[in-house]
Protein backbone atom coordinates (compact mmCIF):
# COMPACT_ATOMS: atom_id res chain seq x y z
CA UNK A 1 30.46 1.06 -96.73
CA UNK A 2 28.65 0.06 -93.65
CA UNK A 3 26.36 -2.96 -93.97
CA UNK A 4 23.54 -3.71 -91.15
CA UNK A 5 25.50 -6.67 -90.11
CA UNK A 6 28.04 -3.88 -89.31
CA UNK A 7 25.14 -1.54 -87.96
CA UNK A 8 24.10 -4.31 -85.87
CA UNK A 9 27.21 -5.74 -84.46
CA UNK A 10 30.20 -3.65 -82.35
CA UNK A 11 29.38 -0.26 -83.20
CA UNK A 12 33.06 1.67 -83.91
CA UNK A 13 33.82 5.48 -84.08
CA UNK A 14 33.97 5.66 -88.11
CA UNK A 15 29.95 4.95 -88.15
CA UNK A 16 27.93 7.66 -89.01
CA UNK A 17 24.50 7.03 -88.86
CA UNK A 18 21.64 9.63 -89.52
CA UNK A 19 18.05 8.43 -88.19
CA UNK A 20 15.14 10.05 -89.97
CA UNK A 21 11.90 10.16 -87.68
CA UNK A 22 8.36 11.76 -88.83
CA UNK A 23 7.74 12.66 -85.18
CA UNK A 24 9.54 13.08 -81.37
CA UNK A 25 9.09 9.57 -80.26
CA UNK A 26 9.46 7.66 -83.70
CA UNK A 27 13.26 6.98 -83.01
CA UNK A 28 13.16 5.68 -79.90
CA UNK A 29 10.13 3.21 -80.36
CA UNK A 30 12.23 2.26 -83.24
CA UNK A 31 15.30 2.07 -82.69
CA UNK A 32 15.97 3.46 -78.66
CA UNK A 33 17.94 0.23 -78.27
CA UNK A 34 20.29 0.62 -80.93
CA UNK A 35 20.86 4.10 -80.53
CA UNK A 36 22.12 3.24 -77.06
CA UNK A 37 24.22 0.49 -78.33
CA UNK A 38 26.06 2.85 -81.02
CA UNK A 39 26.19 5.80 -78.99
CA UNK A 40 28.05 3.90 -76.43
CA UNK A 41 30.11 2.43 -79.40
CA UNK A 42 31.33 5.87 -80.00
CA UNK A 43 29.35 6.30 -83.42
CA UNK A 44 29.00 9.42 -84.60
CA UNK A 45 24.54 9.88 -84.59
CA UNK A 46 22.49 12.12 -85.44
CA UNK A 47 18.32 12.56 -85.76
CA UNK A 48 16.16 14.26 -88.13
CA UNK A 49 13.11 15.60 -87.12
CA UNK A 50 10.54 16.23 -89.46
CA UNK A 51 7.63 17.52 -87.87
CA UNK A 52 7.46 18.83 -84.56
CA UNK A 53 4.85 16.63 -82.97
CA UNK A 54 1.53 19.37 -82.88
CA UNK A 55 -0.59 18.80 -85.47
CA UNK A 56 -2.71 22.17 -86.76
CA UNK A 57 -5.86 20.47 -85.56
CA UNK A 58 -5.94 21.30 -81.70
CA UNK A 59 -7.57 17.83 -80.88
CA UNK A 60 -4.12 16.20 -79.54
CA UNK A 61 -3.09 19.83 -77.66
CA UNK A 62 -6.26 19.90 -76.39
CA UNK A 63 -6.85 16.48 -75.28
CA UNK A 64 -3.20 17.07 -73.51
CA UNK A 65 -4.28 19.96 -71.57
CA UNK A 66 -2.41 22.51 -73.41
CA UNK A 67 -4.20 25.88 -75.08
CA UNK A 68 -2.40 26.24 -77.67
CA UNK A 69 -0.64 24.28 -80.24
CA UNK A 70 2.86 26.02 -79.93
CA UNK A 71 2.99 24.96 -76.37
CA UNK A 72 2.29 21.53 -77.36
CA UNK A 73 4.83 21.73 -79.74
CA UNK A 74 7.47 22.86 -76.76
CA UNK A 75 6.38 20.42 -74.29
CA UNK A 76 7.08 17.46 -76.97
CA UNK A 77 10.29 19.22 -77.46
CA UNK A 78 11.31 19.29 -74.42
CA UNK A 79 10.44 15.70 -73.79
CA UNK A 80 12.68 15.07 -76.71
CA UNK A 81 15.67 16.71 -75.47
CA UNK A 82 15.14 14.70 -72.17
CA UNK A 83 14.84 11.45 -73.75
CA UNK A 84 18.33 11.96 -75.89
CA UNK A 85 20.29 13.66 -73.23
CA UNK A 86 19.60 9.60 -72.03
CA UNK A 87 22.01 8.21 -74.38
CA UNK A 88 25.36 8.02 -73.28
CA UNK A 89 27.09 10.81 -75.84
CA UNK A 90 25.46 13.82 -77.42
CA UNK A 91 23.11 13.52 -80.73
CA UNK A 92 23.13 16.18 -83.84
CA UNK A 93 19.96 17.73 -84.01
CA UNK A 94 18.29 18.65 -87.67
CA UNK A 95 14.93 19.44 -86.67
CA UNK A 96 13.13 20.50 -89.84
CA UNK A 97 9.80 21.77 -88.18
CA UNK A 98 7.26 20.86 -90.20
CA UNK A 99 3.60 20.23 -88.69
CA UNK A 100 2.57 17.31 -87.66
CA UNK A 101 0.06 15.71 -89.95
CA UNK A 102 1.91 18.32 -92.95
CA UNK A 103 4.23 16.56 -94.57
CA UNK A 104 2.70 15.29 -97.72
CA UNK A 105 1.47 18.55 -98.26
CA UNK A 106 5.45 19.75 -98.16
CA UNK A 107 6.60 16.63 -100.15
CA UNK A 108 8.99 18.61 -102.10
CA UNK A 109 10.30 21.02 -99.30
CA UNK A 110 10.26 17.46 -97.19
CA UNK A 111 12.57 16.04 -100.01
CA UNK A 112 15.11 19.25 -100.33
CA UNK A 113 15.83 19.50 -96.75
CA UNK A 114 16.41 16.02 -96.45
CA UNK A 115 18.85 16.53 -99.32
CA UNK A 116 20.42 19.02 -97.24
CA UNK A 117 20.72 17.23 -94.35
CA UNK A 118 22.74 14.16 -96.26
CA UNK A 119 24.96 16.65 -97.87
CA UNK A 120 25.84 18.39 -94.56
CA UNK A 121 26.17 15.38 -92.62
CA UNK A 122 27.52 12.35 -95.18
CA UNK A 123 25.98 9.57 -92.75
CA UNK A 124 27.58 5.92 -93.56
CA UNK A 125 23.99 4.49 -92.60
CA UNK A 126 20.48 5.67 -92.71
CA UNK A 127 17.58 4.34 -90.56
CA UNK A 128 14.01 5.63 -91.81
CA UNK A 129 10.46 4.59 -91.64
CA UNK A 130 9.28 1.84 -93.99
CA UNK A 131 6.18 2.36 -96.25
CA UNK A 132 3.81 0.72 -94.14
CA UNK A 133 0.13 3.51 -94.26
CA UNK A 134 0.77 3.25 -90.68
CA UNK A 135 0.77 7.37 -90.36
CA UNK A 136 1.32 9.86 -93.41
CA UNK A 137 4.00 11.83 -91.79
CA UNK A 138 5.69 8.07 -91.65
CA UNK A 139 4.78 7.28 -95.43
CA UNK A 140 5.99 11.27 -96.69
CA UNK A 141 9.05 10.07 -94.95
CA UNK A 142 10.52 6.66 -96.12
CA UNK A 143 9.56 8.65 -99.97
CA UNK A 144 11.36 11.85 -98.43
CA UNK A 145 14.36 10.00 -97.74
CA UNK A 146 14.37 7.50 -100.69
CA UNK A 147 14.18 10.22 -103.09
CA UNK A 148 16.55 12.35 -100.94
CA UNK A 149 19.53 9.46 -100.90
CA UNK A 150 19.00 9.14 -104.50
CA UNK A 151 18.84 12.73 -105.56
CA UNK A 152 22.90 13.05 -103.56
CA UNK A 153 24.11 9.62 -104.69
CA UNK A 154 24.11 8.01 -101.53
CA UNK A 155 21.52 5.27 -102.67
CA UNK A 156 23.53 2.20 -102.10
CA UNK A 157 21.61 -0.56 -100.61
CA UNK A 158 23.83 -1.02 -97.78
CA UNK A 159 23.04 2.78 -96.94
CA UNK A 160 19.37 2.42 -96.72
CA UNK A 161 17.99 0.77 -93.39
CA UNK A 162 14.46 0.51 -92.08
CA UNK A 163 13.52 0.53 -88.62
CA UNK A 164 9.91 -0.45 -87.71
CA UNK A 165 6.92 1.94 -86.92
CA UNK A 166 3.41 0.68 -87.15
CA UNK A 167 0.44 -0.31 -89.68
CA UNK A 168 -3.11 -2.01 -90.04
CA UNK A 169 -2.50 -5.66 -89.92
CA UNK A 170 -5.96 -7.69 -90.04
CA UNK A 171 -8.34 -4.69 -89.12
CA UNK A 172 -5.81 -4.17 -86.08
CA UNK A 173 -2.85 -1.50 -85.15
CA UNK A 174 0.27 -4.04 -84.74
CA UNK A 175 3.93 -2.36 -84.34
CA UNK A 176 7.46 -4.16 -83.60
CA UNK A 177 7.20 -5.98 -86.87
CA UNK A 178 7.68 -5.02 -90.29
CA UNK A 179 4.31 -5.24 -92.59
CA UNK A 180 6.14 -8.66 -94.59
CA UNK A 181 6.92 -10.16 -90.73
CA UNK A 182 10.10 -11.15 -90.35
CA UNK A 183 11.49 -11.71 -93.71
CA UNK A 184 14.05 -10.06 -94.49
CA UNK A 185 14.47 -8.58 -91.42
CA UNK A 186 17.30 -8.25 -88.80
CA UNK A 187 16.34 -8.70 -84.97
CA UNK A 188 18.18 -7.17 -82.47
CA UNK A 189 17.87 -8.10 -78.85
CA UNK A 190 19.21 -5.39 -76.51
CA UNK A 191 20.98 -6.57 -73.18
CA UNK A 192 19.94 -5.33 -69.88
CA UNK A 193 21.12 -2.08 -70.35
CA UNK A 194 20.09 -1.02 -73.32
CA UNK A 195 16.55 -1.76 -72.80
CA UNK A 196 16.94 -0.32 -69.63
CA UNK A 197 17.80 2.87 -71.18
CA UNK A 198 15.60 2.43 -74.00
CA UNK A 199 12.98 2.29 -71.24
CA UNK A 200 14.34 5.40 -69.38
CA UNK A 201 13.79 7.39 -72.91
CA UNK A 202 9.99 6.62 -73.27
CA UNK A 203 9.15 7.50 -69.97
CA UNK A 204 10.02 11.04 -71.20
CA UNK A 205 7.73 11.09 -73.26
CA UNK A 206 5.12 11.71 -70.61
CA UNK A 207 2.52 13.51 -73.58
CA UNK A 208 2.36 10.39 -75.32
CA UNK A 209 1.94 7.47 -72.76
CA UNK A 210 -1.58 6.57 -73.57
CA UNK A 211 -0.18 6.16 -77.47
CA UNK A 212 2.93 4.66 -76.79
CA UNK A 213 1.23 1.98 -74.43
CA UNK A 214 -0.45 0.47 -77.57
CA UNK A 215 2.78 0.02 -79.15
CA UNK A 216 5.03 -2.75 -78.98
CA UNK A 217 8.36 -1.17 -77.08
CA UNK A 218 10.01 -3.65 -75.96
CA UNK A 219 14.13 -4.36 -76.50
CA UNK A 220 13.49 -6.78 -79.37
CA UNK A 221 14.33 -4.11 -82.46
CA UNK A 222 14.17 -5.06 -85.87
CA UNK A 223 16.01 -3.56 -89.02
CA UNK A 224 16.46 -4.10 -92.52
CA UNK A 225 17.40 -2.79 -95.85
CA UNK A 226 15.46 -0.52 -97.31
CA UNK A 227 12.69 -2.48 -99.40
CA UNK A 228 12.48 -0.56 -103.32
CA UNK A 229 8.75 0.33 -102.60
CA UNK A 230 6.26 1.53 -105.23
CA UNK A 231 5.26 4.35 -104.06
CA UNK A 232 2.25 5.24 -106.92
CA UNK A 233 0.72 2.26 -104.96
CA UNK A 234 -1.24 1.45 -101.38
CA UNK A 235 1.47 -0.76 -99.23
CA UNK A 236 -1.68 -3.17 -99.17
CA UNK A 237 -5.36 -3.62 -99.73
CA UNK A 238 -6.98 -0.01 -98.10
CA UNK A 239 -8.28 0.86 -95.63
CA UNK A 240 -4.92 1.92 -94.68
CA UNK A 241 -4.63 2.77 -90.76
CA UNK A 242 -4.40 6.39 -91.45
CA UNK A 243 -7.90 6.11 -93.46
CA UNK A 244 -9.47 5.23 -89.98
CA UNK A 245 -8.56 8.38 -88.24
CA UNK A 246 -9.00 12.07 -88.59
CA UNK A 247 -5.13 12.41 -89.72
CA UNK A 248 -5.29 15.16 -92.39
CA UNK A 249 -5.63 13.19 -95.53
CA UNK A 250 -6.46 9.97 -96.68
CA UNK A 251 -4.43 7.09 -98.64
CA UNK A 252 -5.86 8.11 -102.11
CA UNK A 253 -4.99 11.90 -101.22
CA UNK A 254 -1.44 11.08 -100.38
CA UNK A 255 -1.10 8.87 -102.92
CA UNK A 256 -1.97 11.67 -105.85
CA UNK A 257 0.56 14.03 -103.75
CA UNK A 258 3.46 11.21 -103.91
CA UNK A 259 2.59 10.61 -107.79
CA UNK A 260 3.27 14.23 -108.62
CA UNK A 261 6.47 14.37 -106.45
CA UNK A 262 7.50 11.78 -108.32
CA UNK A 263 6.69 13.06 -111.65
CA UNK A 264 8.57 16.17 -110.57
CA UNK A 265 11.30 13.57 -109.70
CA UNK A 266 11.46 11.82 -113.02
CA UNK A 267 11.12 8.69 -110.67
């Protein structure tokens, strides 16, 4: 079993490591760094996808210049298959195509294609979003993928690694850190190269520059094991950051949605 000590140090061909992002951009503000450190370790990688960037609301598409949201949806694809074609070997692709700004309405579908996904590809390591009310596509999927890995068996500790995102921290939007800080937590710091790359991947990203310039994006990356999260329960004291913006629910809406998933669940 792989272990983020493992993860973190020389990278070897029997690593298989499946990242789960909400959104195009997610892994590589994440986790760019390491993904160019294990890709040039030979590891086997692949990404999910959950949502294809283009929210229903046309605010974002709009506000980018585009008419419509399906042409949103293409340009942010296309920005993602630039940004990966960066790394030094190809990535798998399981892009499950959700909406952006969806997925707790699709908790359940969310879950079974995740499922799917495990099963198909048998990944030594997962990275995933923490449960951090930073965004609800980001919350629907650390649950997503912690039910998932349970539901297949593949919910050893060791399995189970969280990259960081971003979250409300003292009335203000902090990334690059983990809602607890540091404890816990792994740090990697990428050489020249890496963050070079790393750097070379967000500038494809050309939609999302005004975003991804309030986010912390340097080559300092942290990781760690999956915390066991309760997810009937706010990360911390609301407002979350998602209650501050127009993101198609609110914390006590996703919250009720999670519950009944995991009801469903028996979890």
């Amino acid at each position: 079993m792989a272990s983020l000590e493992h993860l973190l140090g020389q990278p070897s061909s029997s690593l298989r490591v499946l990242l789960v992002a909400a959104h195009p951009d997610d892994e590589t503000v994440g986790a760019g760094a390491l993904l160019s450190r294990l890709s040039a370790g030979g590891a086997r990688l692949a990404v999910v996808h959950a949502t294809d960037g283009a929210p229903a609301d046309m605010t974002d598409a709009s506000a980018h210049g585009f008419p419509t949201r399906t042409l949103y949806a293409a340009a942010r694809e296309e920005e993602l298959r630039h940004a990966l074609a960066c790394l030094p070997n190809a990535v798998e692709r399981f892009p499950l195509g959700f909406v952006d700004q969806s997925l707790a309405f699709r908790l359940g579908d969310l879950t079974d294609a995740l499922a799917g996904v495990l099963r198909a590809f048998h990944p030594s390591v997962v990275l995933a979003h923490p449960y951090e009310g930073g965004h609800p596509d980001h919350d629907s999927a650390a649950l997503a993928t912690t039910l998932a890995l349970s539901r297949t068996g593949l919910a050893q500790p060791s399995r189970h690694i969280e990259f960081t995102s971003y979250h409300l921290w003292n009335g203000i939007l902090r990334s690059g850190l983990f809602l607890q800080g540091d404890e816990g937590a792994t740090m990697l710091e990428a050489d020249e190269e890496a963050e070079q790359l790393k750097q070379r991947m967000l500038r494809c990203f050309v939609s999302q520059r005004d975003t991804l310039g309030r986010l912390d994006t340097g080559a300092r990356e942290r990781f760690r094991g999956a915390l066991r999260y309760d997810f009937r329960r706010p990360p911390h004291e609301p407002p979350l950051l998602y209650d501050l913006y127009h993101w198609g629910i609110t914390s006590e809406q996703w919250l009720a949605r999670a519950a009944a998933l995991l009801d469903a669940e028996g979890a």
